[in-house]
Protein backbone atom coordinates (compact mmCIF):
# COMPACT_ATOMS: atom_id res chain seq x y z
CA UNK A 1 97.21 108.57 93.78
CA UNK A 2 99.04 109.93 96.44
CA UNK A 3 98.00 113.49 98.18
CA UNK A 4 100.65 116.34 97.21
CA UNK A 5 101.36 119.31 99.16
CA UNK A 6 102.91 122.72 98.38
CA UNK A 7 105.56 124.15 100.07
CA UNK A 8 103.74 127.24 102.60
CA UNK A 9 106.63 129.32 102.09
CA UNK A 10 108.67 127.66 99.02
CA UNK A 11 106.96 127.34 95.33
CA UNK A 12 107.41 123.71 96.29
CA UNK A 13 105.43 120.40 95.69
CA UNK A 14 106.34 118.01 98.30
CA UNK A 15 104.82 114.02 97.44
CA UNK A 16 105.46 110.67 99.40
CA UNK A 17 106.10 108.14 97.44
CA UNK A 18 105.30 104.27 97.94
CA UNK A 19 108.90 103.80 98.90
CA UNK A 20 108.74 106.34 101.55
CA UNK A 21 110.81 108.61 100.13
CA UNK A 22 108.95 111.84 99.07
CA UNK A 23 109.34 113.28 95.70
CA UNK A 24 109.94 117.25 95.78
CA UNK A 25 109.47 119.38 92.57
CA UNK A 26 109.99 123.08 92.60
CA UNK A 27 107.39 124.83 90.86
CA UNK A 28 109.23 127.40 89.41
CA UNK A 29 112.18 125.57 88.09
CA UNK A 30 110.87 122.35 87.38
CA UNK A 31 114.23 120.74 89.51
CA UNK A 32 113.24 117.57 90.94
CA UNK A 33 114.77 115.18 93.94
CA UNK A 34 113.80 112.40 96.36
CA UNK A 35 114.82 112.48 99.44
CA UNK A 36 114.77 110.36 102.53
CA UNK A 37 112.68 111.21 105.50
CA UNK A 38 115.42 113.04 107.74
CA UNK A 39 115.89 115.26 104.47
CA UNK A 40 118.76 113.57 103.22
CA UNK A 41 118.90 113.52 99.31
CA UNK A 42 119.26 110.68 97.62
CA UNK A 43 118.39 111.44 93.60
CA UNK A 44 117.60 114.26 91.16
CA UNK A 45 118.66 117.97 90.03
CA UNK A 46 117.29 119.11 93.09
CA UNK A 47 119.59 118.99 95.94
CA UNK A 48 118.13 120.72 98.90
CA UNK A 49 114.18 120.37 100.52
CA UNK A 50 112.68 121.40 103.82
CA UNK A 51 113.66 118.72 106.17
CA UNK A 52 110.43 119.91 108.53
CA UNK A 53 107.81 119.73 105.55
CA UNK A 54 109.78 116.41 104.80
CA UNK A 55 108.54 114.80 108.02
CA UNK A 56 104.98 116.98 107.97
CA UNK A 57 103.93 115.47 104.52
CA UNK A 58 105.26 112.43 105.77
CA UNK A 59 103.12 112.37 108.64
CA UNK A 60 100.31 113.54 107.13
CA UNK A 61 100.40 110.82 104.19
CA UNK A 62 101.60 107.51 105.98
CA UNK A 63 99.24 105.08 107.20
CA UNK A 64 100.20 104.89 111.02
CA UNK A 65 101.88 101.19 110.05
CA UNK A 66 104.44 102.59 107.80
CA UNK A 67 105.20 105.56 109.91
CA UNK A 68 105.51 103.39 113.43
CA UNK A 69 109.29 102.37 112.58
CA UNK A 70 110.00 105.72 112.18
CA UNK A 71 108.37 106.99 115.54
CA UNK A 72 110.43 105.08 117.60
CA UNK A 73 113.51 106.06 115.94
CA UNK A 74 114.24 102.61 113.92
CA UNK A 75 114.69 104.04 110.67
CA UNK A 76 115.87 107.28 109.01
């Protein structure tokens, strides 16, 4: 199961998904959305995340092998 983290400032869940996309729910609402790594969205009620915890729960949840691309600027 994959590690979820809440928002520091924003009653936020932030979860990467197998994809790579990370799954953000906001606790008090219950308005969800994927988005892509840079922050972009690409699904869901929830149209706006933390761009910065984006890439920290990225980072912190990627094996080093999924997140090399990434590091040198390959993919978004």
């Amino acid at each position: 199961m994959a590690a979820t983290f809440r928002h520091p400032y924003q009653p936020a869940d932030y979860t990467l998904l197998e994809d790579g996309t990370i799954h953000v729910t906001a606790v008090d609402s219950g308005e969800e959305g994927v988005f892509a790594l840079g922050g972009r969205w690409l699904s869901g009620t929830l149209r706006e995340a933390d761009p910065h915890y984006i890439r920290y729960v990225y980072d912190c949840s990627a094996p080093i092998a999924a997140i090399a691309p990434q590091m040198r600027g390959e993919s978004d």
